[in-house]
C-alpha atoms as a PDB file:
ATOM      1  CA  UNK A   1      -4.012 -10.013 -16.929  1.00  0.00           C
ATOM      2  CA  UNK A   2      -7.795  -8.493 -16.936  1.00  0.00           C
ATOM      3  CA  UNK A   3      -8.393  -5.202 -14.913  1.00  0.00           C
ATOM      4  CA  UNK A   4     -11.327  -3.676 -13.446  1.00  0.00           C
ATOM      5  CA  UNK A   5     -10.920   0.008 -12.620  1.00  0.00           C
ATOM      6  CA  UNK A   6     -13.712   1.047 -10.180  1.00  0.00           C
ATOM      7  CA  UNK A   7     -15.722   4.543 -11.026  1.00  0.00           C
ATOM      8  CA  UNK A   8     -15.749   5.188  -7.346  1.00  0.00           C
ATOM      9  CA  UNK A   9     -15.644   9.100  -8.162  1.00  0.00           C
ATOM     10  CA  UNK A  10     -19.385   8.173  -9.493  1.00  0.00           C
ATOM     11  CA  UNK A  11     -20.014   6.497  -6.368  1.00  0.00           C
ATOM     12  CA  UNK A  12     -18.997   9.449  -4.190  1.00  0.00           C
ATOM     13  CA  UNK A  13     -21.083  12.283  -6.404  1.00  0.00           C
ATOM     14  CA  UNK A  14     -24.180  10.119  -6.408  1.00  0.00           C
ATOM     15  CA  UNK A  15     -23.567   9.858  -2.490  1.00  0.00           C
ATOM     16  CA  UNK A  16     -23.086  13.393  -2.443  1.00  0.00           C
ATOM     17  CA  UNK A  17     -26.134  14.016  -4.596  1.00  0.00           C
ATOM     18  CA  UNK A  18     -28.548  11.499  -2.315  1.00  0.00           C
ATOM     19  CA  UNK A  19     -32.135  13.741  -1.116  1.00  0.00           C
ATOM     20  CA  UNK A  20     -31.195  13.233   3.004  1.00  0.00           C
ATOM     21  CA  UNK A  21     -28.162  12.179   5.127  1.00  0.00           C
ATOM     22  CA  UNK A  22     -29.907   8.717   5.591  1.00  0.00           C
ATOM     23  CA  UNK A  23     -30.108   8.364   2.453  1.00  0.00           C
ATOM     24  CA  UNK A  24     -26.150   9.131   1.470  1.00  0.00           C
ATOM     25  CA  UNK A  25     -25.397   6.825   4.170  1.00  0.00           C
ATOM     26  CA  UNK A  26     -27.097   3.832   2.582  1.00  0.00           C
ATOM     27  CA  UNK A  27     -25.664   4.650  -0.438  1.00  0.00           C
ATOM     28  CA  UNK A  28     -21.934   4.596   1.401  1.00  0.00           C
ATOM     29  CA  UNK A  29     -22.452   1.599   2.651  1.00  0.00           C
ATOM     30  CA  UNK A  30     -23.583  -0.499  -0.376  1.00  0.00           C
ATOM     31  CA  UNK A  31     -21.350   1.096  -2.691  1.00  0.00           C
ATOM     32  CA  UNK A  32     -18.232   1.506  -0.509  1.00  0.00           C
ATOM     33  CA  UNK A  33     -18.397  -0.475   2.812  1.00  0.00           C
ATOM     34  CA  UNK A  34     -19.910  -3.163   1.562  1.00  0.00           C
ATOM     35  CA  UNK A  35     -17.503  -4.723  -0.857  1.00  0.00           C
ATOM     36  CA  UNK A  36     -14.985  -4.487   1.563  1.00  0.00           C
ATOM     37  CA  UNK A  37     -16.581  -5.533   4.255  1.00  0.00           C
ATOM     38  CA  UNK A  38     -14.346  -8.942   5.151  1.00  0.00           C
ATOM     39  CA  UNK A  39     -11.423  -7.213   5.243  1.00  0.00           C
ATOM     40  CA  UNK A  40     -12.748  -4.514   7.388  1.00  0.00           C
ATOM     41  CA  UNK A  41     -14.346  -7.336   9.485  1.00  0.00           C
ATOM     42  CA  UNK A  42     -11.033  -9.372   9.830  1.00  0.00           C
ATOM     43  CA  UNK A  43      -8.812  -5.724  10.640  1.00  0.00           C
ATOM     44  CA  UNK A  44     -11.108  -4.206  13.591  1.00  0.00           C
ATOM     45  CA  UNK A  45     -11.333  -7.893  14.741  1.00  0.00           C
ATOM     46  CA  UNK A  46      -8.099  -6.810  16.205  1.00  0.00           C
ATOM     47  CA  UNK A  47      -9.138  -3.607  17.578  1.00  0.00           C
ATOM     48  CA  UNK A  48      -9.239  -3.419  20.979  1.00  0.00           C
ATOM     49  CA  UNK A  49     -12.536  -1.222  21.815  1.00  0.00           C
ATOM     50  CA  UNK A  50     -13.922  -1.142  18.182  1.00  0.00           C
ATOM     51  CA  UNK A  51     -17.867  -1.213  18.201  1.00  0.00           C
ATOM     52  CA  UNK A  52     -18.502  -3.897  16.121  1.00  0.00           C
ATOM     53  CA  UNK A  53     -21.993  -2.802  16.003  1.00  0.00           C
ATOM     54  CA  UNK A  54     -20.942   0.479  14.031  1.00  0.00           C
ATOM     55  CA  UNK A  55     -21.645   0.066  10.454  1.00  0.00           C
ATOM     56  CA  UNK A  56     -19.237   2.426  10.006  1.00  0.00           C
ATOM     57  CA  UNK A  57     -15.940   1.149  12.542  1.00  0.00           C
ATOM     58  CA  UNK A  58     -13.866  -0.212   9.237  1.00  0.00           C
ATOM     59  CA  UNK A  59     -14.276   3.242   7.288  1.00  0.00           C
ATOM     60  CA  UNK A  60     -13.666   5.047  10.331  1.00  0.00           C
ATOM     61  CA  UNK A  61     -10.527   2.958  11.381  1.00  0.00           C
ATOM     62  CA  UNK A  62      -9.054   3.287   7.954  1.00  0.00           C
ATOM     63  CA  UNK A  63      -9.930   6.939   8.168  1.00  0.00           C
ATOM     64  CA  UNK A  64     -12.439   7.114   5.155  1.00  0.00           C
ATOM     65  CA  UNK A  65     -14.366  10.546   4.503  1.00  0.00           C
ATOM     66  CA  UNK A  66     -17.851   9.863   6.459  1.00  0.00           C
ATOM     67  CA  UNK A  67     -20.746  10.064   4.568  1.00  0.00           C
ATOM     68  CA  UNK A  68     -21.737  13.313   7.111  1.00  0.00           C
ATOM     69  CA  UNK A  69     -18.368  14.684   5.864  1.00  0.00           C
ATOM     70  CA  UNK A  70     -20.000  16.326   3.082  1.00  0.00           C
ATOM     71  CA  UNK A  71     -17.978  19.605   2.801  1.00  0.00           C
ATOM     72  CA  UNK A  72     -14.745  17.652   2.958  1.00  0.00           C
ATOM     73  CA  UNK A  73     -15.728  15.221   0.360  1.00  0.00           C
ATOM     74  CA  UNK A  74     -16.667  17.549  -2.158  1.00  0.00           C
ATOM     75  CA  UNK A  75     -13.141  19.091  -1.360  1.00  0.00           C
ATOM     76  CA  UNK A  76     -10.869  16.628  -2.153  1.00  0.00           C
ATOM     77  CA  UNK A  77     -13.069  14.732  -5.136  1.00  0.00           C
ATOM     78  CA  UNK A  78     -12.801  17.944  -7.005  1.00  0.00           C
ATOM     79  CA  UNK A  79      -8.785  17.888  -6.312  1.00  0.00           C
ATOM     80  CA  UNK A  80      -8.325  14.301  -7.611  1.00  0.00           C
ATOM     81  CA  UNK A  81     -11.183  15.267 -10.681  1.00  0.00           C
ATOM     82  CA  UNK A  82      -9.126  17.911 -11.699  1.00  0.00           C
ATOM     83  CA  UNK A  83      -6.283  16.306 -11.884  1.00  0.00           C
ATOM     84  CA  UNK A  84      -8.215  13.437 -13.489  1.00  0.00           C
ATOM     85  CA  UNK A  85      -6.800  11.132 -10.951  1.00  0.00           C
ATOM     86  CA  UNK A  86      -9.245   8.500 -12.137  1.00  0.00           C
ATOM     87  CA  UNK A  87      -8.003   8.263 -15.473  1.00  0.00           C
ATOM     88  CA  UNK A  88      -4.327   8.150 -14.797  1.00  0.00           C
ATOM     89  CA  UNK A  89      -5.269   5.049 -12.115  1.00  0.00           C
ATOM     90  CA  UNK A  90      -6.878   3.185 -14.680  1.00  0.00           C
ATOM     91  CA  UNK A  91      -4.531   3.665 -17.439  1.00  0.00           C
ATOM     92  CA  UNK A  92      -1.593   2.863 -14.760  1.00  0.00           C
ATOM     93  CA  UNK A  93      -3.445  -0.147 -13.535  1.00  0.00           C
ATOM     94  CA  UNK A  94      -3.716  -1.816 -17.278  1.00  0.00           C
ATOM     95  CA  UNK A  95      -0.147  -1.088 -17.795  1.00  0.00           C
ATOM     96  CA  UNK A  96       0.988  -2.511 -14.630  1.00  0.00           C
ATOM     97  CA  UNK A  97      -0.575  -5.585 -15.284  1.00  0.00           C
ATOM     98  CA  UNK A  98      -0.015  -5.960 -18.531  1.00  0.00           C
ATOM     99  CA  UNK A  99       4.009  -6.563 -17.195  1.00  0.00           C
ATOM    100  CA  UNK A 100       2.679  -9.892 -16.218  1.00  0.00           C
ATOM    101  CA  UNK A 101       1.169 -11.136 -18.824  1.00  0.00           C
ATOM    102  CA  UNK A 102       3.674 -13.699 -19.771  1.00  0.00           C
ATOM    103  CA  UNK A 103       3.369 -15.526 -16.182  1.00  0.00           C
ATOM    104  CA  UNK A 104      -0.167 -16.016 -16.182  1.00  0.00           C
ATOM    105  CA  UNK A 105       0.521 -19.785 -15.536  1.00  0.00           C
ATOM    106  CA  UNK A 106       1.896 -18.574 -12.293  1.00  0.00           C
ATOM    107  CA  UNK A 107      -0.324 -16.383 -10.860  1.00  0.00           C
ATOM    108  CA  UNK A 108      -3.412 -17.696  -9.134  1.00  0.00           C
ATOM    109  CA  UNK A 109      -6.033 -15.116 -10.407  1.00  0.00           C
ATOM    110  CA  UNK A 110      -6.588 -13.520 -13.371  1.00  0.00           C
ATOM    111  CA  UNK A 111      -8.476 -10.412 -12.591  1.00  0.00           C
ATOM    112  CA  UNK A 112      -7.227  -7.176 -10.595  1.00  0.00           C
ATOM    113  CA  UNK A 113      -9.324  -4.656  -9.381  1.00  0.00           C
ATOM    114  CA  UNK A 114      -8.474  -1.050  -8.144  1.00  0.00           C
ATOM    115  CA  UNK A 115     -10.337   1.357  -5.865  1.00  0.00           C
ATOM    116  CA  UNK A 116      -9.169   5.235  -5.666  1.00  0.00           C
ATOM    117  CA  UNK A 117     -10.603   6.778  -1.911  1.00  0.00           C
ATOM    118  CA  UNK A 118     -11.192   9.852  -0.095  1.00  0.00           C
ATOM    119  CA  UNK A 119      -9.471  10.205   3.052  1.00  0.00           C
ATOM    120  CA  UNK A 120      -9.529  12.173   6.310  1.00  0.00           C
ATOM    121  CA  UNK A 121      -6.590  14.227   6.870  1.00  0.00           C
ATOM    122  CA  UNK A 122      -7.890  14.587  10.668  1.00  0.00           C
ATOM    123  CA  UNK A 123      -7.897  10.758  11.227  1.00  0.00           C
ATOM    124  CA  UNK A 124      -4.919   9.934   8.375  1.00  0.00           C
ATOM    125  CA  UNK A 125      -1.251   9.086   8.893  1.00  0.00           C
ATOM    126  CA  UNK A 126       0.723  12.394   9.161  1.00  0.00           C
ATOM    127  CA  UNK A 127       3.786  10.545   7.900  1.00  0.00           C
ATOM    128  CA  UNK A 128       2.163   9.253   4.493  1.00  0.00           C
ATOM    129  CA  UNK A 129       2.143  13.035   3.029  1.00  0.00           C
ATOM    130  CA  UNK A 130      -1.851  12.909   2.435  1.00  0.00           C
ATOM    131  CA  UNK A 131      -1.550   9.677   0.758  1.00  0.00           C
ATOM    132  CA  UNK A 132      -1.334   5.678   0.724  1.00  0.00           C
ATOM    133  CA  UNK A 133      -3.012   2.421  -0.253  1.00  0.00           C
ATOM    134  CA  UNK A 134      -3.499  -1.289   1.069  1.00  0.00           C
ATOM    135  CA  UNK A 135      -4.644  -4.253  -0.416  1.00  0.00           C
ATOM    136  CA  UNK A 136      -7.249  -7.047   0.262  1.00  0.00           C
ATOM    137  CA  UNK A 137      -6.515  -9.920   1.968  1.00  0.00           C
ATOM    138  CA  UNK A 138      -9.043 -12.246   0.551  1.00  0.00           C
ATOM    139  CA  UNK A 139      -9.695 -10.682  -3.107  1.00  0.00           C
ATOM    140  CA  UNK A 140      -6.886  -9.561  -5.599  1.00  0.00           C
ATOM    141  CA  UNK A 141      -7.947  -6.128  -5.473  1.00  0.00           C
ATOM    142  CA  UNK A 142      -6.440  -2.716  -3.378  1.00  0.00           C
ATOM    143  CA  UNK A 143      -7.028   0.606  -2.994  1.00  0.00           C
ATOM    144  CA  UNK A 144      -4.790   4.414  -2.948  1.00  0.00           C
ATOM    145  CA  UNK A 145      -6.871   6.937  -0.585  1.00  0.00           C
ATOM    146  CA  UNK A 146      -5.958  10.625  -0.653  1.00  0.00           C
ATOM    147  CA  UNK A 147      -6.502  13.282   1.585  1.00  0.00           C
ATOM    148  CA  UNK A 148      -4.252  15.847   0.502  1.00  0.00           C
ATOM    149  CA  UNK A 149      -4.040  15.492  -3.361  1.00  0.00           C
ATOM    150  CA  UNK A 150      -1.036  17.970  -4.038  1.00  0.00           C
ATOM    151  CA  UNK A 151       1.957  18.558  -6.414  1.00  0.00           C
ATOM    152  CA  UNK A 152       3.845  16.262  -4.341  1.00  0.00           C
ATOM    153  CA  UNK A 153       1.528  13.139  -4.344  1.00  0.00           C
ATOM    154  CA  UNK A 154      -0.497  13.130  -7.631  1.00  0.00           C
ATOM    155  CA  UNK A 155       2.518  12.630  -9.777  1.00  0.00           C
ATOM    156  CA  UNK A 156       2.941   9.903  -7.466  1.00  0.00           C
ATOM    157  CA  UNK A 157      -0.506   8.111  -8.328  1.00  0.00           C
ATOM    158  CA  UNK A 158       1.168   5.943 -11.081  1.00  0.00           C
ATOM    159  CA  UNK A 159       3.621   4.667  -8.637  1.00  0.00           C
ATOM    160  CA  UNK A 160       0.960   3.769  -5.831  1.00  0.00           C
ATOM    161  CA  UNK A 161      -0.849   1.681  -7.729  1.00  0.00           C
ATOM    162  CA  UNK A 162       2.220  -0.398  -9.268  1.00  0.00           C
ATOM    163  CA  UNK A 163       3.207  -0.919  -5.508  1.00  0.00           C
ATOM    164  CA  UNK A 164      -0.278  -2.295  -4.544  1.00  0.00           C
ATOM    165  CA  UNK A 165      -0.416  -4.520  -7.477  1.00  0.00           C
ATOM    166  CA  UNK A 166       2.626  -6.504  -7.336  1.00  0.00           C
ATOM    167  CA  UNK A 167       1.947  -7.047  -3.480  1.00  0.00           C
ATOM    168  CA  UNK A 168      -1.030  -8.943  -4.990  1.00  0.00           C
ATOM    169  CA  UNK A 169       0.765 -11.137  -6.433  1.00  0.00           C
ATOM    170  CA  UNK A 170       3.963 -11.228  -4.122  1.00  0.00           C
ATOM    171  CA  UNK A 171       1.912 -12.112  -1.643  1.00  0.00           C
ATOM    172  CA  UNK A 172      -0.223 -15.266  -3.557  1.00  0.00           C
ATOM    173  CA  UNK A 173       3.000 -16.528  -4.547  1.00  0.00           C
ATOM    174  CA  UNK A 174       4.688 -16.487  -0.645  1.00  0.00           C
ATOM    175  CA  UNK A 175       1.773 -15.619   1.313  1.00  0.00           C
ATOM    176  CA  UNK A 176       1.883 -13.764   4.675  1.00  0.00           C
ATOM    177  CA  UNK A 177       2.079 -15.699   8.174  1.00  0.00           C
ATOM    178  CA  UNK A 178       1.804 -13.522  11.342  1.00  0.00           C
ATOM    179  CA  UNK A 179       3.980 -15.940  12.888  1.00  0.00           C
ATOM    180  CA  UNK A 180       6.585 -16.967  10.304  1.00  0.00           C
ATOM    181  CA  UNK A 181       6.836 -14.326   7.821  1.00  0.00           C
ATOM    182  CA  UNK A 182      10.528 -12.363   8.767  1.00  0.00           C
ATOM    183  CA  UNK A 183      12.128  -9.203   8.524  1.00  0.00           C
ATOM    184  CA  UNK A 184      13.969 -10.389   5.195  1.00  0.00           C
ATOM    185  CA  UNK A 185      10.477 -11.688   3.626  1.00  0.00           C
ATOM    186  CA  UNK A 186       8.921  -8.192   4.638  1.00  0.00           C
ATOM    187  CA  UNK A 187      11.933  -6.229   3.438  1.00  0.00           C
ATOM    188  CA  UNK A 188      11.798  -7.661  -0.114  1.00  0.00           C
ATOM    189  CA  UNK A 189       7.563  -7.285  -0.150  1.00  0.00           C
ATOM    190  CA  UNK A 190       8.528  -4.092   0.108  1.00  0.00           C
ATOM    191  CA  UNK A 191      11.535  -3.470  -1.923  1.00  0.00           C
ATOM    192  CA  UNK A 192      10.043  -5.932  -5.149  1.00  0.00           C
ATOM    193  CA  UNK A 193       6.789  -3.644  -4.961  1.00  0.00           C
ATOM    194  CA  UNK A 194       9.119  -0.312  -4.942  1.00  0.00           C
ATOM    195  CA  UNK A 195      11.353  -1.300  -7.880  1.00  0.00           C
ATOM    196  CA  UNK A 196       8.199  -2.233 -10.101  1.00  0.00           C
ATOM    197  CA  UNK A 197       6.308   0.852  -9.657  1.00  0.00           C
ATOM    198  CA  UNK A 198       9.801   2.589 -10.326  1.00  0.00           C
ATOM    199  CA  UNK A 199      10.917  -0.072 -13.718  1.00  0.00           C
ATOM    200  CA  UNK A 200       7.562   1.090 -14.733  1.00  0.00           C
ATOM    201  CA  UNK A 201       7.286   4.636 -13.884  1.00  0.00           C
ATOM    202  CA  UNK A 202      10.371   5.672 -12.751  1.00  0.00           C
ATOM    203  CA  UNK A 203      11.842   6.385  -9.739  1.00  0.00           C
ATOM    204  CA  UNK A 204      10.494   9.807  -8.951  1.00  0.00           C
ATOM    205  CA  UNK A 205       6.959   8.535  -8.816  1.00  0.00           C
ATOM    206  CA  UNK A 206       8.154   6.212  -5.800  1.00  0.00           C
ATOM    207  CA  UNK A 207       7.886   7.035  -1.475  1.00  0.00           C
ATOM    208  CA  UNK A 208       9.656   9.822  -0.291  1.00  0.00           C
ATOM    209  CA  UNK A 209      11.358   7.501   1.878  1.00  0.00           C
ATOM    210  CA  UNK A 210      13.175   6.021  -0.987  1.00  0.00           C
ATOM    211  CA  UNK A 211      14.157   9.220  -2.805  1.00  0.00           C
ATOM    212  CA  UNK A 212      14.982  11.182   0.065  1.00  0.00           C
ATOM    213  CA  UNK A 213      16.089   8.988   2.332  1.00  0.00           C
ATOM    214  CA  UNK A 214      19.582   9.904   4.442  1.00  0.00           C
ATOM    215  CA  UNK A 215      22.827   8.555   3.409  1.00  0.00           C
ATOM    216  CA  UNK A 216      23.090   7.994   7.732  1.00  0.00           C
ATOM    217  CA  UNK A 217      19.555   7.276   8.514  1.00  0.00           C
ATOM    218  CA  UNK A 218      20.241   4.509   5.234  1.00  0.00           C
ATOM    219  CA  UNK A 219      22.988   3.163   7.074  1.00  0.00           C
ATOM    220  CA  UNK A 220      21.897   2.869  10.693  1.00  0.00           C
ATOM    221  CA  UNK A 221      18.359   0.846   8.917  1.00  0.00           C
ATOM    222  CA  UNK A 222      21.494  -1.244   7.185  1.00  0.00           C
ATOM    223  CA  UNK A 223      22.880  -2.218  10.088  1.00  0.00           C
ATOM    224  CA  UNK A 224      19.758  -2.938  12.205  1.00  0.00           C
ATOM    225  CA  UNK A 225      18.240  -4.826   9.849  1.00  0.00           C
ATOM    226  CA  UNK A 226      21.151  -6.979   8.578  1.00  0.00           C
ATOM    227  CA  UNK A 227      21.099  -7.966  12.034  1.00  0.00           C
ATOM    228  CA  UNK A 228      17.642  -9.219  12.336  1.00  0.00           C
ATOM    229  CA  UNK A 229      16.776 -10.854   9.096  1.00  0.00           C
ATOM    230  CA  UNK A 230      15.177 -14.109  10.686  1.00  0.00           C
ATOM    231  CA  UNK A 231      13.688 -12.248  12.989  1.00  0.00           C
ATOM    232  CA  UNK A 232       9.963 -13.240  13.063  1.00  0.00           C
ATOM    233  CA  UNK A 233       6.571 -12.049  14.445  1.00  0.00           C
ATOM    234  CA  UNK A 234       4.171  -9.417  13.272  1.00  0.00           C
ATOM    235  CA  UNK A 235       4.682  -7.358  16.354  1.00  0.00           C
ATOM    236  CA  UNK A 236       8.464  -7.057  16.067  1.00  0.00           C
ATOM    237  CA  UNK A 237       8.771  -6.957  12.281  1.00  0.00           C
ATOM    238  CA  UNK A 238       6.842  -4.444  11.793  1.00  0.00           C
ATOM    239  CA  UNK A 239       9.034  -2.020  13.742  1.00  0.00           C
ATOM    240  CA  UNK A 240      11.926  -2.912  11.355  1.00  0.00           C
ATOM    241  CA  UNK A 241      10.056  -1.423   8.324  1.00  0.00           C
ATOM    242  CA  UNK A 242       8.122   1.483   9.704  1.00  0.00           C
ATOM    243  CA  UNK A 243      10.269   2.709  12.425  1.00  0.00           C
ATOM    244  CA  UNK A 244      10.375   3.913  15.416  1.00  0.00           C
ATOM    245  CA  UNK A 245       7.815   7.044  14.649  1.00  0.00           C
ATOM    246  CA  UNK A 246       5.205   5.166  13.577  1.00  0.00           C
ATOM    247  CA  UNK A 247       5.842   2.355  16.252  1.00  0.00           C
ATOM    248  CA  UNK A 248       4.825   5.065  19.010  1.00  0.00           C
ATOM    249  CA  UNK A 249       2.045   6.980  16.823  1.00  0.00           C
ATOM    250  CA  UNK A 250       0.298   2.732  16.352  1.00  0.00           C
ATOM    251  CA  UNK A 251       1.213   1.149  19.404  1.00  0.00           C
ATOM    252  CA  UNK A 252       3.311  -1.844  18.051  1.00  0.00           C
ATOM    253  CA  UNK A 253       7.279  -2.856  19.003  1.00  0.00           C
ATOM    254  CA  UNK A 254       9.761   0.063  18.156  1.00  0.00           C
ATOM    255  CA  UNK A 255      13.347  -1.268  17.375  1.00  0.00           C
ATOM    256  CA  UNK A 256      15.626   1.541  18.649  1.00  0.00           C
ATOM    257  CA  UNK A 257      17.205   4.222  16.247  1.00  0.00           C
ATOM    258  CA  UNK A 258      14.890   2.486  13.306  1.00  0.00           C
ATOM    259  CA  UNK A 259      14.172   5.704  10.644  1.00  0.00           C
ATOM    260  CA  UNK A 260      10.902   6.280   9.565  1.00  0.00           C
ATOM    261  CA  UNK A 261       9.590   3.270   6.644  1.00  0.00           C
ATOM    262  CA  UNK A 262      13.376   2.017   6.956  1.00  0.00           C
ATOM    263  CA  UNK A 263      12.331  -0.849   6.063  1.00  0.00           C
ATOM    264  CA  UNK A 264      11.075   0.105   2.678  1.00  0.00           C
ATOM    265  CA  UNK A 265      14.137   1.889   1.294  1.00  0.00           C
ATOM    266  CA  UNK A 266      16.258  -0.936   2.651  1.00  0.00           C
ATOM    267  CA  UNK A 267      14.048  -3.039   0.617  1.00  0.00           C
ATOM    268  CA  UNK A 268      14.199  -1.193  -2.230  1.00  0.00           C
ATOM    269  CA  UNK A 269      18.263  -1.077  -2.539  1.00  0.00           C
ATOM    270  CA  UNK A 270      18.187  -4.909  -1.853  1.00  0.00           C
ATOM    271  CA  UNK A 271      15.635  -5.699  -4.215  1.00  0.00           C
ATOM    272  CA  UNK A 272      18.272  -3.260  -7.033  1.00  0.00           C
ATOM    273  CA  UNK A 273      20.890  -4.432  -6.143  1.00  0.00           C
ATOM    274  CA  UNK A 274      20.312  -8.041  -6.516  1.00  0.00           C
ATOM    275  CA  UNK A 275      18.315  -7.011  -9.857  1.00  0.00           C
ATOM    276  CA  UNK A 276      21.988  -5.047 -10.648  1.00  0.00           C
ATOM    277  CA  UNK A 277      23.974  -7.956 -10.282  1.00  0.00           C
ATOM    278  CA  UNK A 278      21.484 -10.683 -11.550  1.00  0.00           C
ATOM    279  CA  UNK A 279      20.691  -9.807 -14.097  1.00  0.00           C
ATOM    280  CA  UNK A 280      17.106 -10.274 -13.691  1.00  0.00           C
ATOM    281  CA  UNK A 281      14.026  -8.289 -14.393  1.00  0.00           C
ATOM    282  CA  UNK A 282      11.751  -7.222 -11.593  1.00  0.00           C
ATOM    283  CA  UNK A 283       8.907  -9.156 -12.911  1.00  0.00           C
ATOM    284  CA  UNK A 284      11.172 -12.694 -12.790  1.00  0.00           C
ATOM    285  CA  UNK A 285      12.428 -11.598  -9.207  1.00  0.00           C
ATOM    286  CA  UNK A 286       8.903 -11.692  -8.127  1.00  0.00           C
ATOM    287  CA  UNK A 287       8.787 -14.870  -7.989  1.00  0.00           C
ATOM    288  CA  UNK A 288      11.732 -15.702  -6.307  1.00  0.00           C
ATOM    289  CA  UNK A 289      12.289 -16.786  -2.301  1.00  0.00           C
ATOM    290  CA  UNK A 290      13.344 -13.702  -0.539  1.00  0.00           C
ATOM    291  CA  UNK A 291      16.384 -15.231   1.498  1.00  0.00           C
ATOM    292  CA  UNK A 292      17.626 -15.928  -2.771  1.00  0.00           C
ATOM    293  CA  UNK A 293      16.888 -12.361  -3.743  1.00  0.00           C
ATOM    294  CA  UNK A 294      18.340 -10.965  -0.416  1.00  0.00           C
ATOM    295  CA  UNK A 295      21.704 -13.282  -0.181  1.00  0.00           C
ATOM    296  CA  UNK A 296      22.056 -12.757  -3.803  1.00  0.00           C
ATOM    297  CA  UNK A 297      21.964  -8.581  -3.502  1.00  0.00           C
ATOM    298  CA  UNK A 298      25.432  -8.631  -1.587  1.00  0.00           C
ATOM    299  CA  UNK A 299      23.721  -5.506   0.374  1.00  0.00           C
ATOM    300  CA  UNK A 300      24.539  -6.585   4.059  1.00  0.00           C
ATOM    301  CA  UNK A 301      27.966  -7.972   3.105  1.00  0.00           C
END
């Protein structure tokens, strides 16, 4: 599989280098905004009181640095320069892909590109620990964002960008349905992009909510999961795999006693424990139904 690594740090010091603020605006736009402008389009589409006359509503909502947010920009490119973030993406991204190689015939592009933001730590997720990515829904591409590049999350870089990978594929090969996607599909989206980043990078470079998750918090998601595998419909699904936190911080269904990202670590020990007794490699598991990979695991009894 081909690569692209994108030199958005040059993007952001010529933006930062423009003669006026009009001018580093237009420069925003075409080099950042622009390319992602569908999926931006097809998210606030959904956002109730978004100006869609705003040419800046899609960075905004996904809580980009502003092109006015000069002082903050400067800030936290230096961070991820210093710790030659952009490097360590690309190099991560080529050997991430190259784990593929061998199914070509079954994947339905050939090309994967990779975009490394700035954040706002006023607008960002408090829960994400000043980092996160996302992927597009129309082009095999994603992106990581940082707002807090730290000891904590750099190391951590390698592991994003696994994870947003292999949902690019995942998700060609059993693609999403607001309506009839379920808990169990979402669970192993999830859990098959945790335990690549982790065969590949190792299990320390994975989310906090896998590595220091709560023997009883890991439990209670167990049991209130197990119990809702069919269960369908963006609204309510989502609740099983972000939690109850993040269900009243975003608005959407809370479950009731649901940890924070339960779903993901769920996922996670599903997706190893059916790899455990298997036999299988991540990469073949990928392309497995998840009702196999989940009834296979032996996790909910």
């Amino acid at each position: 599989m081909k690569t692209r690594w994108m030199p958005t740090n040059d993007y952001y010091r010529r933006i930062l280098a423009a003669s006026s603020a009009t001018a580093r605006q237009q420069c925003y736009l075409e080099w950042l905004v622009q390319p992602w402008q569908p999926m931006m389009a097809a998210m606030m589409g959904g956002v109730p009181g978004a100006d869609q006359d705003d040419p800046l509503a899609g960075a905004r909502a996904w809580a980009w640095l502003l092109p006015d947010q000069v002082t903050e920009m400067t800030a936290v490119l230096a961070k991820l320069e210093a710790a030659d973030a952009w490097t360590v993406g690309r190099q991560a991204l080529a050997e991430a892909a190259s784990r593929f190689t061998p199914y070509m015939d079954r994947i339905p592009f050939d090309t994967v590109e990779g975009w490394l933001m700035l954040a706002d730590p006023a607008r960002a997720n408090p829960l994400e620990r000043g980092y996160t990515g996302a992927t597009d829904w129309f082009q095999p591409r994603f992106l990581g964002q940082f707002w807090d590049p730290n000891a904590y999350n750099l190391p951590r870089l390698p592991g994003l960008i696994a994870h947003e990978m292999h949902h690019l594929i995942r998700l060609r090969l059993f693609p999403w349905d607001m309506q009839k996607t379920t808990v169990a599909d979402y669970i192993v989206i999830e859990g098959t992009a945790e335990a690549f980043a982790a065969s590949l990078f190792g299990e320390d470079t994975v989310g906090y909510f896998i590595t220091e998750f709560d023997p009883a918090e890991l439990e209670a998601a167990r049991q209130l999961i197990g119990g809702a595998l069919a269960a369908t419909g963006f609204n309510a699904i989502r609740g099983y795999i972000f939690g109850d936190a993040l269900a009243e911080r975003a608005g959407f269904q809370p479950v009731g006693g649901m940890p924070a990202y339960g779903g993901y670590a769920i996922g996670y020990h599903v997706v190893q424990a059916f790899l455990q007794r298997s036999g299988l490699s991540i990469e073949e598991a990928t392309f497995l139904p998840a009702d196999e990979i989940v009834q296979g695991s032996g996790f909910f009894g």
